[in-house]
C-alpha atoms as a PDB file:
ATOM      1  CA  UNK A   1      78.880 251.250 246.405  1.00  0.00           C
ATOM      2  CA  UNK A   2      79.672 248.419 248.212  1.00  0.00           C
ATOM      3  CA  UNK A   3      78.795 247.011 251.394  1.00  0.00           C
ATOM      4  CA  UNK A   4      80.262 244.945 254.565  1.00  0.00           C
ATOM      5  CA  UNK A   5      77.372 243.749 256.495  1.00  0.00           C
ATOM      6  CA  UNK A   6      78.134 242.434 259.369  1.00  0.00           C
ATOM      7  CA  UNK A   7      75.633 240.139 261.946  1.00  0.00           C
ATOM      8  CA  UNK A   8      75.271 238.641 265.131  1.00  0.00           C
ATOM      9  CA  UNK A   9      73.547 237.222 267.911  1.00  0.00           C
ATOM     10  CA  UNK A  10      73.252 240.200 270.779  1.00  0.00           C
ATOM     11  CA  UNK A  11      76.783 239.567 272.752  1.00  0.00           C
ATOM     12  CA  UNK A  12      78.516 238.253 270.661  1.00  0.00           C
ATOM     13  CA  UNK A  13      80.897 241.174 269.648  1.00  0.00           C
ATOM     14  CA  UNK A  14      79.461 242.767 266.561  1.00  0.00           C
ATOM     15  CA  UNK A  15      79.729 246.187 267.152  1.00  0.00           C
ATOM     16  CA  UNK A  16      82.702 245.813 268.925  1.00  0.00           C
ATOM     17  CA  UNK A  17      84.534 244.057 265.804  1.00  0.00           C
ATOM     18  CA  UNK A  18      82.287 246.506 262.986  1.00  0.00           C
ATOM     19  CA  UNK A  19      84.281 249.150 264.877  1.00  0.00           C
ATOM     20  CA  UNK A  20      87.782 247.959 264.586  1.00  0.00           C
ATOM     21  CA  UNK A  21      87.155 247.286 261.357  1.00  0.00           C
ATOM     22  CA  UNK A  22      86.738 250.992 260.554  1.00  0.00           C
ATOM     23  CA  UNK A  23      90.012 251.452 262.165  1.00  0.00           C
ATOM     24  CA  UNK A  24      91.881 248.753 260.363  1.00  0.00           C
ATOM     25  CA  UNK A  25      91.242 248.853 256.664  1.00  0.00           C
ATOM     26  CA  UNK A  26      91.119 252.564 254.958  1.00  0.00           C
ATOM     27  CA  UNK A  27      87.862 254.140 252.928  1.00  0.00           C
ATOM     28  CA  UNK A  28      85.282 252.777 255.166  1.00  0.00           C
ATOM     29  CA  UNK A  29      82.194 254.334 256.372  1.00  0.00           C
ATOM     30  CA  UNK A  30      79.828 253.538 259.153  1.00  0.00           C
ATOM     31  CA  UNK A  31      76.187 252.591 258.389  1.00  0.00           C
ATOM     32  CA  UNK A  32      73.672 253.862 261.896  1.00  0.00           C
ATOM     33  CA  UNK A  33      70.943 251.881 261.717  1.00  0.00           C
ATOM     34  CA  UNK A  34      67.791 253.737 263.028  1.00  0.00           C
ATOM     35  CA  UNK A  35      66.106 252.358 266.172  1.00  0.00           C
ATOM     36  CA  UNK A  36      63.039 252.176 268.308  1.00  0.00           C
ATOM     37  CA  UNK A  37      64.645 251.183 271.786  1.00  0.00           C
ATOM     38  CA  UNK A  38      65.654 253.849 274.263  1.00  0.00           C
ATOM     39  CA  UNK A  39      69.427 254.804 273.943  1.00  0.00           C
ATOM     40  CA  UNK A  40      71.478 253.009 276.400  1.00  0.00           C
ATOM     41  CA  UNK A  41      73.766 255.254 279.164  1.00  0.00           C
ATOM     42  CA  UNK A  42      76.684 255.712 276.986  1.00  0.00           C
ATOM     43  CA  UNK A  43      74.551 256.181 274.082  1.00  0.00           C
ATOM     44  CA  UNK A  44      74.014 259.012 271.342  1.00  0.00           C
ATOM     45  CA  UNK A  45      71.382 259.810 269.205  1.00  0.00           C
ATOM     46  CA  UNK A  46      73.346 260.029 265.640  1.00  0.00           C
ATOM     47  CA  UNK A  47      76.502 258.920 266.968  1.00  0.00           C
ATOM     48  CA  UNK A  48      75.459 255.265 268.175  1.00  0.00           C
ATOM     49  CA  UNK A  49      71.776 254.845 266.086  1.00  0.00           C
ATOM     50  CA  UNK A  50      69.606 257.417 264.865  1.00  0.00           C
ATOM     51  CA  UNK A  51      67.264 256.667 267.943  1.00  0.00           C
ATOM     52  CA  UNK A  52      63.300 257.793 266.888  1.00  0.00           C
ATOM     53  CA  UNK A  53      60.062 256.793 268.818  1.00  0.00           C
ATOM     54  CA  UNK A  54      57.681 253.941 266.903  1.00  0.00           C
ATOM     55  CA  UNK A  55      55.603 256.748 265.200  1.00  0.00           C
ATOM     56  CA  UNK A  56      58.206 258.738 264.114  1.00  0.00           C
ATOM     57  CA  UNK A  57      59.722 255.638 262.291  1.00  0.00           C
ATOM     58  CA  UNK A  58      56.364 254.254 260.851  1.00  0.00           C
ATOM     59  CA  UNK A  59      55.946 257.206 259.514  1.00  0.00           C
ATOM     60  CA  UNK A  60      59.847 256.950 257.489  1.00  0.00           C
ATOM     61  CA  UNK A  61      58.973 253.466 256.572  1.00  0.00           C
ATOM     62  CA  UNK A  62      55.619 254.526 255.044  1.00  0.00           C
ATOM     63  CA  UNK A  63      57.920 257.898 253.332  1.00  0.00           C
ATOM     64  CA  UNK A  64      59.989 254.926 251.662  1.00  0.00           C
ATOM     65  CA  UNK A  65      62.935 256.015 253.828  1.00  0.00           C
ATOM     66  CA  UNK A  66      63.868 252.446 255.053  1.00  0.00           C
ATOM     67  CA  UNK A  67      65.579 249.968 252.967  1.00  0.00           C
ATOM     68  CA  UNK A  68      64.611 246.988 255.180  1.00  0.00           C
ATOM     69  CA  UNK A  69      63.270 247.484 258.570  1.00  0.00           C
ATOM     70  CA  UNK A  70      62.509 244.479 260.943  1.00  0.00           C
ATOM     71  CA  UNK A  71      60.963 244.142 264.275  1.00  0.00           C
ATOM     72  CA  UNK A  72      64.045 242.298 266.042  1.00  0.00           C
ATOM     73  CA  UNK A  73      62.101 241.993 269.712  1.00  0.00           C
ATOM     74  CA  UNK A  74      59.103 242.592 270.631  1.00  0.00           C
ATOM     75  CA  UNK A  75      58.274 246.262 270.361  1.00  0.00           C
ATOM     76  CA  UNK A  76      61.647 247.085 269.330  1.00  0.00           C
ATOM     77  CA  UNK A  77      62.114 248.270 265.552  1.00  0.00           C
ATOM     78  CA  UNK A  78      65.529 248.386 263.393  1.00  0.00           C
ATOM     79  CA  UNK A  79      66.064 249.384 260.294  1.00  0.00           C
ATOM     80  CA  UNK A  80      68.275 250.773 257.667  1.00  0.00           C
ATOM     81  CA  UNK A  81      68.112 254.178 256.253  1.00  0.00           C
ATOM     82  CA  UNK A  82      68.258 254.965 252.832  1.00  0.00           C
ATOM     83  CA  UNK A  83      70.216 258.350 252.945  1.00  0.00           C
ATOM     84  CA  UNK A  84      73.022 256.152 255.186  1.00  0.00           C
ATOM     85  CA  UNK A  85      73.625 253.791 252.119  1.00  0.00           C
ATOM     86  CA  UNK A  86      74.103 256.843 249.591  1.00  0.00           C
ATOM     87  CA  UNK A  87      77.855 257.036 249.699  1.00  0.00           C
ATOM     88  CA  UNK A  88      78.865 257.028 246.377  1.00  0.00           C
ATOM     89  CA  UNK A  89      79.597 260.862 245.837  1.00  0.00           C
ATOM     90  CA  UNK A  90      82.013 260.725 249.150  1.00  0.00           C
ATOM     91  CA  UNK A  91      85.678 261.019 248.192  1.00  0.00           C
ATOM     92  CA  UNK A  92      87.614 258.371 250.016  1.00  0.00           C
ATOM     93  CA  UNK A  93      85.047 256.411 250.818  1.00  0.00           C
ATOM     94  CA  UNK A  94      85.269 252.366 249.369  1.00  0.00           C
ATOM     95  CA  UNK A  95      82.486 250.217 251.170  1.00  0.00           C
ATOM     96  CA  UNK A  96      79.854 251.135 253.877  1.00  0.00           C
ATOM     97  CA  UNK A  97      80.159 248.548 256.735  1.00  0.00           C
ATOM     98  CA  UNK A  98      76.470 248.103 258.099  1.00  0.00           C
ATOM     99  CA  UNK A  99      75.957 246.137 261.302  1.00  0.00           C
ATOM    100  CA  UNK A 100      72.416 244.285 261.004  1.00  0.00           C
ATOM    101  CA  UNK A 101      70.392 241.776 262.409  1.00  0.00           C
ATOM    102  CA  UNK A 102      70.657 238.076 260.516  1.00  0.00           C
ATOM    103  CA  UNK A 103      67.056 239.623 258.477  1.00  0.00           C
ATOM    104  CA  UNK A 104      68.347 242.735 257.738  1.00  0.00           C
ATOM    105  CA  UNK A 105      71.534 241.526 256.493  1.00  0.00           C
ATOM    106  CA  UNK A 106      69.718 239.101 254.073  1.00  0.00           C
ATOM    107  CA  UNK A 107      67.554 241.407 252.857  1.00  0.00           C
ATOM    108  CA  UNK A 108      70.597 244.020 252.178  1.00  0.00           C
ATOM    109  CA  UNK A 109      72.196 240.804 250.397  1.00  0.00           C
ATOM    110  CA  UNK A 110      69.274 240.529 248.135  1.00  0.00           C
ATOM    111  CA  UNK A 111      69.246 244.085 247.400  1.00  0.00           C
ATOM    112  CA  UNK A 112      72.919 244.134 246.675  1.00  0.00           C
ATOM    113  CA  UNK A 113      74.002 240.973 245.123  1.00  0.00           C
ATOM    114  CA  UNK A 114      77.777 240.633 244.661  1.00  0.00           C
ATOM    115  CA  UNK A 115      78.262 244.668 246.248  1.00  0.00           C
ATOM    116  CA  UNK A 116      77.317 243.193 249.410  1.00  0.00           C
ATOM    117  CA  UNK A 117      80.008 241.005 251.413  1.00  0.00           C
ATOM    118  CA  UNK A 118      77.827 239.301 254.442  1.00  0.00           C
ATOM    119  CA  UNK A 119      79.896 238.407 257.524  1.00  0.00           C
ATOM    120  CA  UNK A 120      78.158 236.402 260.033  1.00  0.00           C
ATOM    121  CA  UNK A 121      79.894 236.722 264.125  1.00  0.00           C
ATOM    122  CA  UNK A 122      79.544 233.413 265.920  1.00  0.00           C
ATOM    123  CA  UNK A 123      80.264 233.254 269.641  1.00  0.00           C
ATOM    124  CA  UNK A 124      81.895 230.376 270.748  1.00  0.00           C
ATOM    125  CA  UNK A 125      78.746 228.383 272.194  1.00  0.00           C
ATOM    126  CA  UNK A 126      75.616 230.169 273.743  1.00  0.00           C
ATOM    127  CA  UNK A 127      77.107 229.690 277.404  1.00  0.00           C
ATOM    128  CA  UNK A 128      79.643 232.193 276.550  1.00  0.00           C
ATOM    129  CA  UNK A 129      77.338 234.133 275.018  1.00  0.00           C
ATOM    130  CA  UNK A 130      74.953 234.377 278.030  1.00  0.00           C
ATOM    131  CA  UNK A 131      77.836 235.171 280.442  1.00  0.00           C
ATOM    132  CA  UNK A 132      78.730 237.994 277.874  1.00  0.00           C
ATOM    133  CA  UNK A 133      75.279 239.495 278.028  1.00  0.00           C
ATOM    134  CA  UNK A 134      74.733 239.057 281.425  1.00  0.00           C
ATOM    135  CA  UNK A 135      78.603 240.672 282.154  1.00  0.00           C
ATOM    136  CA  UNK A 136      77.020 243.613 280.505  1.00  0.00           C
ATOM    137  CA  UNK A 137      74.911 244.203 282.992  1.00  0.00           C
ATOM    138  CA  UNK A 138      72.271 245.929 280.841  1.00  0.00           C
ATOM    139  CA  UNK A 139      69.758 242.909 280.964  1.00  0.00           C
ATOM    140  CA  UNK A 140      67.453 241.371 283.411  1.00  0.00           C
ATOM    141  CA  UNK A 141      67.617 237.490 283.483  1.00  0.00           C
ATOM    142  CA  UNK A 142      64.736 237.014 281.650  1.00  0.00           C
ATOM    143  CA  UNK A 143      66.065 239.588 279.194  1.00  0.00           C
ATOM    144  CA  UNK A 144      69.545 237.221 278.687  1.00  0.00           C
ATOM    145  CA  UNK A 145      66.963 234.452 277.918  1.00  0.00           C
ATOM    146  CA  UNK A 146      65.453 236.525 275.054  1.00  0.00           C
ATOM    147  CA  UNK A 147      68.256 237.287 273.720  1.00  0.00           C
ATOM    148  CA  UNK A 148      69.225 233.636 274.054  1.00  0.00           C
ATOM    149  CA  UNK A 149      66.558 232.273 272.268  1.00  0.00           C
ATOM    150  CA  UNK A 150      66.939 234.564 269.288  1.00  0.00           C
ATOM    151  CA  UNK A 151      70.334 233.743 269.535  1.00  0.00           C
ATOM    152  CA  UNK A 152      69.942 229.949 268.723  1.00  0.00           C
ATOM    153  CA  UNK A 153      67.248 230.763 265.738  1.00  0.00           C
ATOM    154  CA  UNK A 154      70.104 233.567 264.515  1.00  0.00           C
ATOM    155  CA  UNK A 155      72.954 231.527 264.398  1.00  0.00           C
ATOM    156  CA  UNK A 156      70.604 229.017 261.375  1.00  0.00           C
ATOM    157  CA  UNK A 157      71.706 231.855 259.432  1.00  0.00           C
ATOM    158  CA  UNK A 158      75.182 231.556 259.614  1.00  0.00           C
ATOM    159  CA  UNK A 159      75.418 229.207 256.583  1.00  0.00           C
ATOM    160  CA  UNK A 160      73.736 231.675 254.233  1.00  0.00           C
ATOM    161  CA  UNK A 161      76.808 233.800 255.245  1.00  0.00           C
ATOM    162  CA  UNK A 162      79.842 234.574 252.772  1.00  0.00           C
ATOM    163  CA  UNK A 163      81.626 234.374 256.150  1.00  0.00           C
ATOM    164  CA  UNK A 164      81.574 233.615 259.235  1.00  0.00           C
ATOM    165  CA  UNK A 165      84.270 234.128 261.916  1.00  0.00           C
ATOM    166  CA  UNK A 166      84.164 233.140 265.382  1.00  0.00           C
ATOM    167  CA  UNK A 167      84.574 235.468 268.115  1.00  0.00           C
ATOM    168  CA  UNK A 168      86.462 233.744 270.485  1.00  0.00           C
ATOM    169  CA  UNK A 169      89.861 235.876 270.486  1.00  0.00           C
ATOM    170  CA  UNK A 170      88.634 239.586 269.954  1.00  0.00           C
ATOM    171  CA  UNK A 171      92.151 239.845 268.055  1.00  0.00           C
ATOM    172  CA  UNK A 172      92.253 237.006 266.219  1.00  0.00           C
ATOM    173  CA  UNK A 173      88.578 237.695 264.852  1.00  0.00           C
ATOM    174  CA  UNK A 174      89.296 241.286 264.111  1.00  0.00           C
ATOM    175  CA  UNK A 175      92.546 240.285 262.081  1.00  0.00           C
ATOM    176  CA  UNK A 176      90.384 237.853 259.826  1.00  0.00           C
ATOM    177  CA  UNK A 177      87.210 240.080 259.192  1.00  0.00           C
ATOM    178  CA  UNK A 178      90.111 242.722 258.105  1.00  0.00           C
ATOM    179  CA  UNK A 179      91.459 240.584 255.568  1.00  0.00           C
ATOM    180  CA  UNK A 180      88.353 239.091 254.482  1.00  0.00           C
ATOM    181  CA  UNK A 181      86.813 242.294 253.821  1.00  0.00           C
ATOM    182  CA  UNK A 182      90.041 244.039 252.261  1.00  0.00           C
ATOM    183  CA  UNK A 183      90.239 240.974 249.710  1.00  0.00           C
ATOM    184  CA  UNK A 184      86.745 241.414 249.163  1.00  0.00           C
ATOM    185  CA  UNK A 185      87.709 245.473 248.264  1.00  0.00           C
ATOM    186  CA  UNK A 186      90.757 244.870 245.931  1.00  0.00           C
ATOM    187  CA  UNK A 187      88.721 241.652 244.454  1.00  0.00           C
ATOM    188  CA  UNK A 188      85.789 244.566 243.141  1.00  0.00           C
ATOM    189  CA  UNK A 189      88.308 247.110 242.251  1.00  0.00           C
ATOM    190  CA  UNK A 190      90.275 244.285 239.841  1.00  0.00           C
ATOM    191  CA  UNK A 191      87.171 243.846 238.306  1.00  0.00           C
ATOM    192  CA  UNK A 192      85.623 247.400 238.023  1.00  0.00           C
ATOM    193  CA  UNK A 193      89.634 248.279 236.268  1.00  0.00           C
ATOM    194  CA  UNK A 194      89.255 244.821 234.263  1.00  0.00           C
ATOM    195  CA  UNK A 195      85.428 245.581 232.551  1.00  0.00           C
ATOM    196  CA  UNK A 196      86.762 249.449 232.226  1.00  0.00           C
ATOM    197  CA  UNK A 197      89.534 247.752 229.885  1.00  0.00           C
ATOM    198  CA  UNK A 198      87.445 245.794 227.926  1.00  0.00           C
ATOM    199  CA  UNK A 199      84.629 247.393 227.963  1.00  0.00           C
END
C-alpha cells in the first residue's frame, strides 16, 4: 500500500488541504490518527481522531497497536494505528493519505521507503501563521506561542521532505499537492505493471 503523508506546523492548513485531497484525486483513503487531547466542539470520536484517554493509549502502544506514536505537546499523545494502515484488501482504494506531525511522518518514511510520498505544508512566514491560530480562536495566547515555537523547530524538517508546498493560496496549494501526489500514484503503478512484465 502506499502512503501520502502529509505535515505541518499547527495552522498552517494541513487538514484542511489532506481533505481536499481526498476529494480531488480518486482511490484515496483517510488515515485517523489516535489522540490524547480532548475533542474539540466540532469534533468526533472516529470521524475526526480516534480520541482515547493517556491510559487507554499506553496500554495500545504497549499491545504493539501503534506504528509510531509521539508526544507532540506536553501531555498530549499522537499516534498512528496499525489497523488504519491495513488497506490493502479494500477494493478501490490506491494510497492512504495520513496527516502527521514532522516525527511521525519521518518515522512512517522510514517504515515505508519509496511507498511513502512525504509532503511537508509551509505557511507563508510564522506571522501568518500566528494570526491563523489565533483567528481560530481555540487557543489562549500563550497557547499560539507553543504552537509557535514548535512551529519554527517543525519547519527544519521541511528539507527532509519529498515536497513541500506553501500554503499561501488554499487553491493554488491544493492544485499542486493533487498533482504531486497523482504523479506519485501513476509513477508506482508504471512500475508495479513494468516488474509484473519482466518479472
Amino acid at each position: 500500500m502506499l502512503l501520502i503523508i502529509v505535515a505541518a506546523p499547527s495552522g498552517a492548513g494541513k487538514t484542511t488541504l489532506a481533505h481536499r485531497l481526498m476529494d480531488d484525486v480518486a482511490g484515496l483513503r483517510f488515515s485517523l490518527s489516535a489522540t490524547t487531547r480532548p475533542p474539540r466542539d466540532d469534533e468526533q470520536d472516529g470521524v475526526d481522531y480516534h480520541f482515547m484517554d493517556a491510559d487507554e493509549f499506553m496500554a495500545r502502544v504497549e499491545a504493539g497497536e501503534f506504528a509510531e506514536h509521539e508526544e507532540v505537546y506536553p501531555g498530549r499523545l499522537y499516534g498512528t494505528l496499525h489497523s488504519e494502515l491495513d488497506g490493502g484488501a479494500e477494493e478501490g482504494v490506491r494510497a492512504i493519505v495520513v496527516d502527521k506531525d514532522v516525527r511521525g511522518a519521518m518515522a512512517l518514511k522510514a517504515m515505508f521507503g519509496a511507498r511513502a510520498l512525504t509532503l511537508f505544508i509551509a505557511p507563508p512566514s510564522l506571522e501568518v501563521l500566528g494570526d491563523r491560530l489565533r483567528a481560530r480562536g481555540s487557543e489562549s495566547e500563550a497557547g499560539v506561542h507553543t504552537r509557535l515555537d514548535r512551529a519554527a523547530m517543525e519547519m527544519s524538517y521541511a528539507q527532509d521532505f519529498d515536497r513541500v508546498v506553501v500554503n499561501g493560496d488554499l487553491e493554488a496549494a491544493a492544485s499542486e499537492i493533487a498533482a504531486v501526489v497523482r504523479a506519485f500514484i501513476d509513477g508506482h503503478a508504471q512500475f508495479v505493471v513494468s516488474d509484473r512484465r519482466t518479472g
